[in-house]
C-alpha atoms as a PDB file:
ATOM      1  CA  UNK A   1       8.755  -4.953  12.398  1.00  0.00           C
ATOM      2  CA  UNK A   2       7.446  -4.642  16.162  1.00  0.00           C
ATOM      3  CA  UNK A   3      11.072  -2.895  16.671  1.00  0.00           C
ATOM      4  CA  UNK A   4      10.181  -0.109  14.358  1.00  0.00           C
ATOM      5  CA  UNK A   5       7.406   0.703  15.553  1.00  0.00           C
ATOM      6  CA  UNK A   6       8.298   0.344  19.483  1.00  0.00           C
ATOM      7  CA  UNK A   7      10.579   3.253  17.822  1.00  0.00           C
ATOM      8  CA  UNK A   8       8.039   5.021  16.298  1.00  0.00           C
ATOM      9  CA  UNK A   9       5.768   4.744  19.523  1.00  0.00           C
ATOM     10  CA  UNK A  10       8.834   6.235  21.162  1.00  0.00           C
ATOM     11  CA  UNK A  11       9.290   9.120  18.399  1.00  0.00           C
ATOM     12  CA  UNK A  12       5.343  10.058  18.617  1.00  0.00           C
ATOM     13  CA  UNK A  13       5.317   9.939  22.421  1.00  0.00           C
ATOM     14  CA  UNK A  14       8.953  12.321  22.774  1.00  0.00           C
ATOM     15  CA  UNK A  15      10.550  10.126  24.531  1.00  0.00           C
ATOM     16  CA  UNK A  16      14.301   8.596  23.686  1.00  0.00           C
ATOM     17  CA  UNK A  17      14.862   6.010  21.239  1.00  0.00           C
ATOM     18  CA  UNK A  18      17.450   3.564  23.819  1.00  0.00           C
ATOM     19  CA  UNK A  19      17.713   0.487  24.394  1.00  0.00           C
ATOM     20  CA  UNK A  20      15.748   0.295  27.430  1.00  0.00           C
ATOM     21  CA  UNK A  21      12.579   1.953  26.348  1.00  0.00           C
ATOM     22  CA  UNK A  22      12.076  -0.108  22.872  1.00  0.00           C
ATOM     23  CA  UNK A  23      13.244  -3.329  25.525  1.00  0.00           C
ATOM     24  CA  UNK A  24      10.167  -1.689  27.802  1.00  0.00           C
ATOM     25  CA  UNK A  25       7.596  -1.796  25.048  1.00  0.00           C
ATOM     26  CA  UNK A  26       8.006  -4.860  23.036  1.00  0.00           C
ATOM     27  CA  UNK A  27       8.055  -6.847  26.333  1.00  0.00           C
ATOM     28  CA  UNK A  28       4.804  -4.871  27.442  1.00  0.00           C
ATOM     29  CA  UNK A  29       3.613  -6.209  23.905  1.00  0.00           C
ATOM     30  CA  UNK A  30       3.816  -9.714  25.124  1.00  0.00           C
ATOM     31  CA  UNK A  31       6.902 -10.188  22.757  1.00  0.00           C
ATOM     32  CA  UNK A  32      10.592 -11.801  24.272  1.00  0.00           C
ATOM     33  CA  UNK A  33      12.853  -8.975  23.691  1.00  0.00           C
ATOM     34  CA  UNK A  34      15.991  -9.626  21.670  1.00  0.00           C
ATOM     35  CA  UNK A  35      18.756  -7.580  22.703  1.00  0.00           C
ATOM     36  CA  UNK A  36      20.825  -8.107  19.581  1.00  0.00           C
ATOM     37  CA  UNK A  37      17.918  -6.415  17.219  1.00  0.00           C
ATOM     38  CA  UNK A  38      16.979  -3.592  19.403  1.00  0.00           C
ATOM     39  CA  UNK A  39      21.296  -2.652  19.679  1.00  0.00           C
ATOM     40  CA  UNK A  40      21.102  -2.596  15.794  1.00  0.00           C
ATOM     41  CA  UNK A  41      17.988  -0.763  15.870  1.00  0.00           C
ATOM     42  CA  UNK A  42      19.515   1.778  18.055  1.00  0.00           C
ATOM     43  CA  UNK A  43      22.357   1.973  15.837  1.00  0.00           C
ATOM     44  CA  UNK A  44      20.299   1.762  12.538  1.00  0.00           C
ATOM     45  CA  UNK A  45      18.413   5.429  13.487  1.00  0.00           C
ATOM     46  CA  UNK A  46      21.194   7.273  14.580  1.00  0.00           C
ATOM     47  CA  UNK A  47      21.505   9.332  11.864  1.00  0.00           C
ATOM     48  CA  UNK A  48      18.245   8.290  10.347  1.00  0.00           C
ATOM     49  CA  UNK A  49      15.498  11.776  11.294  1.00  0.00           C
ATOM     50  CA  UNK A  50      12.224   9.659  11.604  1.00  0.00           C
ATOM     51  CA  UNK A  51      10.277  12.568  11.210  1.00  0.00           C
ATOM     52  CA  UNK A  52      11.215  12.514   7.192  1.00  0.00           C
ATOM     53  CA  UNK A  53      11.425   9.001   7.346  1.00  0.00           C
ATOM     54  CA  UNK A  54       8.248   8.997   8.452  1.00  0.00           C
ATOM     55  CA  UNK A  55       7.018  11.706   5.853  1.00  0.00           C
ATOM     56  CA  UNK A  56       8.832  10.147   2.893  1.00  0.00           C
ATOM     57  CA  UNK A  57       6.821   6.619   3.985  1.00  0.00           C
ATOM     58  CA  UNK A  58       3.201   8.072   4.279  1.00  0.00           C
ATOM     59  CA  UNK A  59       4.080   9.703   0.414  1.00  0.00           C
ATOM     60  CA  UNK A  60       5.327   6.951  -1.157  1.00  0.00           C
ATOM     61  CA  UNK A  61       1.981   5.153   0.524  1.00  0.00           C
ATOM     62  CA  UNK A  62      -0.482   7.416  -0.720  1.00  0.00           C
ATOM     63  CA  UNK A  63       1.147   7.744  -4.296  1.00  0.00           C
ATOM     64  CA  UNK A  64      -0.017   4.175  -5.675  1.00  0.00           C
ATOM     65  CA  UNK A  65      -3.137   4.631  -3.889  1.00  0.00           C
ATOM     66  CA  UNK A  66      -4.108   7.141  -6.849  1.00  0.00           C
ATOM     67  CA  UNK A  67      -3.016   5.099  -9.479  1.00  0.00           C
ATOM     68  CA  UNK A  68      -6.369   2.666  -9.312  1.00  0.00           C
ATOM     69  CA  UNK A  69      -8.383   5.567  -9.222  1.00  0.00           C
ATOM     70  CA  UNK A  70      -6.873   7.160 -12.479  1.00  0.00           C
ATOM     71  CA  UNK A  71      -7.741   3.491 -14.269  1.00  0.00           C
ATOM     72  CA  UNK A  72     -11.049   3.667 -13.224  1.00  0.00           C
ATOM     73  CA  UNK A  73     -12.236   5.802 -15.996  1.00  0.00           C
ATOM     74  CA  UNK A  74     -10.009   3.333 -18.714  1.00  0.00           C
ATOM     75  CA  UNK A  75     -11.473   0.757 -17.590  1.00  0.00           C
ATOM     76  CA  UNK A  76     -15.366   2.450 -18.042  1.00  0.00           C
ATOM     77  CA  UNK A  77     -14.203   2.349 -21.290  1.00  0.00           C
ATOM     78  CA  UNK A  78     -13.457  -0.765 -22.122  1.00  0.00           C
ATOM     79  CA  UNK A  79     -16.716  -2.313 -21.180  1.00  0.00           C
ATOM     80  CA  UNK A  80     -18.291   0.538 -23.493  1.00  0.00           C
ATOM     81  CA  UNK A  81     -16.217  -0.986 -26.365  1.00  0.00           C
ATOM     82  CA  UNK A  82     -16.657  -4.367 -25.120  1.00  0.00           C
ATOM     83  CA  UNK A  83     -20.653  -3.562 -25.347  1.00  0.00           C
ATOM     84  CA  UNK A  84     -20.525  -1.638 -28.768  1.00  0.00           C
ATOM     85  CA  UNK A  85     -18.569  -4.820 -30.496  1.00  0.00           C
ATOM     86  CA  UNK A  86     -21.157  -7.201 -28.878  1.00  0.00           C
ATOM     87  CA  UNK A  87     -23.866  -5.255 -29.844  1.00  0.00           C
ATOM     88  CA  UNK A  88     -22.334  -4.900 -33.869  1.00  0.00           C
ATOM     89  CA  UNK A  89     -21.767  -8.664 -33.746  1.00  0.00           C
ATOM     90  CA  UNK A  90     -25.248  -9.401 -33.035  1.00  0.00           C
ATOM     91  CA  UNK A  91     -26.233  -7.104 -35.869  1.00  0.00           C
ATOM     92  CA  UNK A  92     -24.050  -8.607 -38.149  1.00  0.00           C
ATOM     93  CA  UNK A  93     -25.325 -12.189 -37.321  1.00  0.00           C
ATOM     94  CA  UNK A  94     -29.120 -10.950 -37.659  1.00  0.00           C
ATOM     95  CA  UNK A  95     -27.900  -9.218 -40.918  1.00  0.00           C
ATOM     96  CA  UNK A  96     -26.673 -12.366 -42.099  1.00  0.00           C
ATOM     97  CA  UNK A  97     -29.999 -14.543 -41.112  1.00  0.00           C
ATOM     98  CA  UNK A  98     -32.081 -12.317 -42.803  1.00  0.00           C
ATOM     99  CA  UNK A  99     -29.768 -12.962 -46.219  1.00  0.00           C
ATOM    100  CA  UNK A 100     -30.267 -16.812 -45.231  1.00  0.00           C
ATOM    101  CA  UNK A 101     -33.910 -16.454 -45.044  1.00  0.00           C
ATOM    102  CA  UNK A 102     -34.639 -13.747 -47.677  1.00  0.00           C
END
């Protein structure tokens, strides 16, 4: 994961996606560099336009992220039923005493 982003680092800051640069930041990261994953990283976003990549992402984030909020109101709901059953078996039992007891 610390290769994308040493790419995306790269993309934000305008500066070319190589081998050197995303070998420059991981190791200024603290991280031992592996030369085999940043050459198929390079070759992985060739044709890959990070900008739309990068777009498509932050969409497909944000999408789910509305989801909880539309159940919010569902689940209001619920406890309202959850009351007005609780509250109609409690009625029903007292009903049902009061037959007991006269």
């Amino acid at each position: 994961m610390e290769y994308i982003y040493a790419a995306m680092i790269l993309h934000s800051a305008e500066k070319d996606i190589n081998e050197e640069n995303v070998k420059s930041i991981i190791e200024a990261a603290g991280i031992e560099a592996d030369d085999a994953r940043i050459k198929a990283l390079i070759a992985a976003l060739e044709d890959v336009d990070i900008d739309e990549a990068m777009e498509t992402t932050a969409m497909a984030a944000a999408a789910p992220a509305a989801a909880p909020a539309a159940a919010a109101p569902a689940e209001e709901e619920e406890e309202e039923e959850e009351e007005e059953e609780e509250e109609a078996s409690e009625e029903a039992a007292m009903a049902g005493l009061g037959a007991l007891f006269g």
